[in-house]
C-alpha atoms as a PDB file:
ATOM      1  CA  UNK A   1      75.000  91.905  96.978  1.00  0.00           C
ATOM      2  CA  UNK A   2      77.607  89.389  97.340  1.00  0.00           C
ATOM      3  CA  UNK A   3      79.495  87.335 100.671  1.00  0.00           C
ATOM      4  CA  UNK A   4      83.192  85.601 100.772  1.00  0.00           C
ATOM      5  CA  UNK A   5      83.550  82.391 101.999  1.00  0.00           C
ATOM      6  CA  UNK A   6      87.165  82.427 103.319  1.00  0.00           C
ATOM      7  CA  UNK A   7      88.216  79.127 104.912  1.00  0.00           C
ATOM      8  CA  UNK A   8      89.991  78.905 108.219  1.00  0.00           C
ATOM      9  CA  UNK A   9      91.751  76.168 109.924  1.00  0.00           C
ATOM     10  CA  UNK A  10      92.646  75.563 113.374  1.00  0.00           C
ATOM     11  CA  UNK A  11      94.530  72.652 114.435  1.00  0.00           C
ATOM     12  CA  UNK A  12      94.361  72.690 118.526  1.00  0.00           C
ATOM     13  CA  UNK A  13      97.175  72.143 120.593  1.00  0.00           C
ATOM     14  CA  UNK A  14      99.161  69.164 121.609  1.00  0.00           C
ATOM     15  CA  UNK A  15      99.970  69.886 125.015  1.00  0.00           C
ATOM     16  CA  UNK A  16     101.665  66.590 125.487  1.00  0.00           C
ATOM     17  CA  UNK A  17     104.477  67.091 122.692  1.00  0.00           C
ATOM     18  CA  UNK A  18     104.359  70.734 123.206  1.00  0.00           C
ATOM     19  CA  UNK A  19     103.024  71.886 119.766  1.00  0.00           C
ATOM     20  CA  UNK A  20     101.182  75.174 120.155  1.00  0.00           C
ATOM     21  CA  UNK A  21      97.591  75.659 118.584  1.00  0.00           C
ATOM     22  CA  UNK A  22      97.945  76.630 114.130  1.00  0.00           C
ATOM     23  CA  UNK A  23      95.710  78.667 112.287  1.00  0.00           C
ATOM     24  CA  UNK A  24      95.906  78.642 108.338  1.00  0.00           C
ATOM     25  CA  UNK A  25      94.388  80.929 106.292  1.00  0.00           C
ATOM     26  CA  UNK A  26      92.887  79.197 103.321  1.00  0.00           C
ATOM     27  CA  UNK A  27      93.754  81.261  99.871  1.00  0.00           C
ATOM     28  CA  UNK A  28      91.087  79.404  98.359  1.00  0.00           C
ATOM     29  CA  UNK A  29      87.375  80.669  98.783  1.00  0.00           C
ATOM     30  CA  UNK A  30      84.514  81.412  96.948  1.00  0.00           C
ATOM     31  CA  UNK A  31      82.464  84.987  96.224  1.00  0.00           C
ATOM     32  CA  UNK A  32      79.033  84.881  95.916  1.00  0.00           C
ATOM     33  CA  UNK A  33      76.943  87.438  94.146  1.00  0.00           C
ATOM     34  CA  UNK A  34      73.520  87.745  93.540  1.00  0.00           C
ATOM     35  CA  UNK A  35      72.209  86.971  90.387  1.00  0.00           C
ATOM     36  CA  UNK A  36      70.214  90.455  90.317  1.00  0.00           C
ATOM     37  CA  UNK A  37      71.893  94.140  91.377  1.00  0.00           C
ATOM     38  CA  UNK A  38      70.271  94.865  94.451  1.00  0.00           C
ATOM     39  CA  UNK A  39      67.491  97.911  94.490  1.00  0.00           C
ATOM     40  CA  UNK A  40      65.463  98.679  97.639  1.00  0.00           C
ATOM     41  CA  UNK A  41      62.606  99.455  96.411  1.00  0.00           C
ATOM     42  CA  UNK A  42      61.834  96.299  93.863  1.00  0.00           C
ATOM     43  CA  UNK A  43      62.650  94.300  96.545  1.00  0.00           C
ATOM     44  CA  UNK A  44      60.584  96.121  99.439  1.00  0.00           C
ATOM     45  CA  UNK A  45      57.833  95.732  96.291  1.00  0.00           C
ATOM     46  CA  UNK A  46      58.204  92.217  95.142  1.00  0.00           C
ATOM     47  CA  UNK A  47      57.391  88.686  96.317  1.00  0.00           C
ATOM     48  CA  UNK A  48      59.644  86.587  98.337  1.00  0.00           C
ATOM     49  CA  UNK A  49      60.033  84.302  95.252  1.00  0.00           C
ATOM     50  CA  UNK A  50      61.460  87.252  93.693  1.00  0.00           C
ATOM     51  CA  UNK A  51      63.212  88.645  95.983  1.00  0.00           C
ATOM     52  CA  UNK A  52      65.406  85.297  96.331  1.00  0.00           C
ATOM     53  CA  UNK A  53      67.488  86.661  93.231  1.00  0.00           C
ATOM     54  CA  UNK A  54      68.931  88.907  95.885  1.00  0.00           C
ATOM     55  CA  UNK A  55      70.562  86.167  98.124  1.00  0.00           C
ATOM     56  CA  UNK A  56      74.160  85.124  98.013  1.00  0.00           C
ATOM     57  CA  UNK A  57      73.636  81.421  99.235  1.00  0.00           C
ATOM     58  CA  UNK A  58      73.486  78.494  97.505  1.00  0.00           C
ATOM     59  CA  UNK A  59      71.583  76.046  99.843  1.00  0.00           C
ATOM     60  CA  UNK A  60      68.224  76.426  97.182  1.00  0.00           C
ATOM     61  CA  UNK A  61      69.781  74.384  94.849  1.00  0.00           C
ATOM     62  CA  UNK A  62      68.459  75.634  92.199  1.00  0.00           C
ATOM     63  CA  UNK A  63      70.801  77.827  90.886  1.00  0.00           C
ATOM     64  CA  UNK A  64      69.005  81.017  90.656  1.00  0.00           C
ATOM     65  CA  UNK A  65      70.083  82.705  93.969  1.00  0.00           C
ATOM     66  CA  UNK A  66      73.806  83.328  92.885  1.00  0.00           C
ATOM     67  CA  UNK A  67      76.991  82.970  90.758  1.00  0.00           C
ATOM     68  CA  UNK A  68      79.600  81.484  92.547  1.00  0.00           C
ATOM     69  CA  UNK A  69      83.511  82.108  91.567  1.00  0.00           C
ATOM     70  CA  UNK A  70      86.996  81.521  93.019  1.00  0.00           C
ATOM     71  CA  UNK A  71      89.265  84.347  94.381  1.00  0.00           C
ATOM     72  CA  UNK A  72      90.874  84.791  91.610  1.00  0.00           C
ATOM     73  CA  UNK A  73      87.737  85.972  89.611  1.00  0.00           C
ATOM     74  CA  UNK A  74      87.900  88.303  92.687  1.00  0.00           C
ATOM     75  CA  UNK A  75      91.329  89.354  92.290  1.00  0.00           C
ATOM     76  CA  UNK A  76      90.783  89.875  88.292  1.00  0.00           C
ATOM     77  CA  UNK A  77      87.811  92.067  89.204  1.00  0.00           C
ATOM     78  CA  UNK A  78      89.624  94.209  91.638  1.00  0.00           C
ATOM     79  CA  UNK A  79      92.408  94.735  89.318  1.00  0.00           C
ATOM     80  CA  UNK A  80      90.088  95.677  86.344  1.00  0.00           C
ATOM     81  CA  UNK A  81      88.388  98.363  88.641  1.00  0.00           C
ATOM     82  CA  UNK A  82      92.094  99.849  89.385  1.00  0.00           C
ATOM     83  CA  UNK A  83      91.180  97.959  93.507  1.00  0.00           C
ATOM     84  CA  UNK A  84      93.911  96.981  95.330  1.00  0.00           C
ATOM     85  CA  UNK A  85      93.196  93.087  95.966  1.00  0.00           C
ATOM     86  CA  UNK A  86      96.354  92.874  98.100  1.00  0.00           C
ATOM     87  CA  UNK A  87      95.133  95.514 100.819  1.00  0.00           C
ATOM     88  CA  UNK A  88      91.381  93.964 100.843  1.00  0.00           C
ATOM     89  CA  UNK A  89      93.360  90.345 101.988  1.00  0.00           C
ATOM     90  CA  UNK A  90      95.156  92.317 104.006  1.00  0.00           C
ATOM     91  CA  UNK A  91      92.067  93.323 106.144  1.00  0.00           C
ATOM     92  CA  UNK A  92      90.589  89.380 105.868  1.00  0.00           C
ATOM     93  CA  UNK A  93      93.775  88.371 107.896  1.00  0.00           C
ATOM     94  CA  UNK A  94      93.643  91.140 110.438  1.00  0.00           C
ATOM     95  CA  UNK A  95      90.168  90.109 110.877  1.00  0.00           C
ATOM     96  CA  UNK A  96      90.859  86.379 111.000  1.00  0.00           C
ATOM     97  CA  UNK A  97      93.541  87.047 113.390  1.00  0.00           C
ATOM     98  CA  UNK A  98      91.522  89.167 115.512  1.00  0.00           C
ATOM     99  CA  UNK A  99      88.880  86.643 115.436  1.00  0.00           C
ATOM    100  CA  UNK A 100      91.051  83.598 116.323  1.00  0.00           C
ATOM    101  CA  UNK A 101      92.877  85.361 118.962  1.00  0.00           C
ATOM    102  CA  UNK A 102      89.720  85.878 120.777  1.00  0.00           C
ATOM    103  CA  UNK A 103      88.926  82.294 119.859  1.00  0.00           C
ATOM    104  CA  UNK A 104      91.711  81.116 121.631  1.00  0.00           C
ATOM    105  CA  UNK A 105      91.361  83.101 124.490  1.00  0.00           C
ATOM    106  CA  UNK A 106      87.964  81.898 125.088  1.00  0.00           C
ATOM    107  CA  UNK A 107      88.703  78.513 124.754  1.00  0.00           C
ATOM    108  CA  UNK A 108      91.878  78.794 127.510  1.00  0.00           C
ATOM    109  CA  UNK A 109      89.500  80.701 130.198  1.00  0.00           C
ATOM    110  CA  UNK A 110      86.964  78.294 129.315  1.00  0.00           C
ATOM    111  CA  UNK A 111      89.572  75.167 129.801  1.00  0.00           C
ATOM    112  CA  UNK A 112      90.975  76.875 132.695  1.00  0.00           C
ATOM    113  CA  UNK A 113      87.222  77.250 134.289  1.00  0.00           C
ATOM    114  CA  UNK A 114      86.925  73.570 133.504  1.00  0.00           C
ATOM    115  CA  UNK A 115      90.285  72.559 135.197  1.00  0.00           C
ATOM    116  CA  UNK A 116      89.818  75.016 138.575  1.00  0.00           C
ATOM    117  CA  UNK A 117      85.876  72.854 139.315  1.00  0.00           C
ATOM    118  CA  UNK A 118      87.771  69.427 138.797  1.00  0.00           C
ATOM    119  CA  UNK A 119      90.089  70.292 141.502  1.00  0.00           C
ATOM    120  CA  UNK A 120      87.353  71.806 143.741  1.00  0.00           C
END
């Protein structure tokens, strides 16, 4: 089991100088993998002590829940397998801009809601 932490940052608009709302997609992350290959059945079988090894966050503290790395371990891992890295990140910024796009939509029907009551 693992989970990506890719970083995303959104710097709102400035409506009075007429700078339009940024997004940045962070190169940096982390990948988190379990520190035990996932099987079903142990874990169906096993205590919830145990089956901790099978998470991918860190909040425990203890260090036993996962390995953390950079992309770049990613990256080295892909290319090792004979994975294309480049089409994975690919997908990661489709899906970030997908995601912010409806992001920002939300937020202008929610600040256009808010502007049509204060002139009601």
């Amino acid at each position: 089991k693992f989970s990506l932490r890719i970083y995303v940052i959104y710097f709102p608009p400035c409506k009075q100088n007429g700078i339009p709302a940024e997004v940045h997609l962070s190169s940096l992350g982390l990948v988190k993998l379990a520190s035990a290959v996932y099987d079903g059945e142990t874990a169906i079988t096993k205590t919830a002590s145990i089956g901790d090894q099978y998470m991918t966050n860190s909040g425990r503290g203890d260090g036993r829940s996962s390995d953390q790395h950079d992309l770049e371990y990613l990256r080295a891992t892909f290319e090792i397998n004979g994975l294309d890295y480049d089409e994975m990140w690919g997908k990661i910024k489709y899906a970030v801009r997908t995601v912010m796009r409806e992001f920002l939509e939300l937020k202008n029907d929610q600040s256009d809601h808010s502007a049509q009551r204060n002139y009601q």
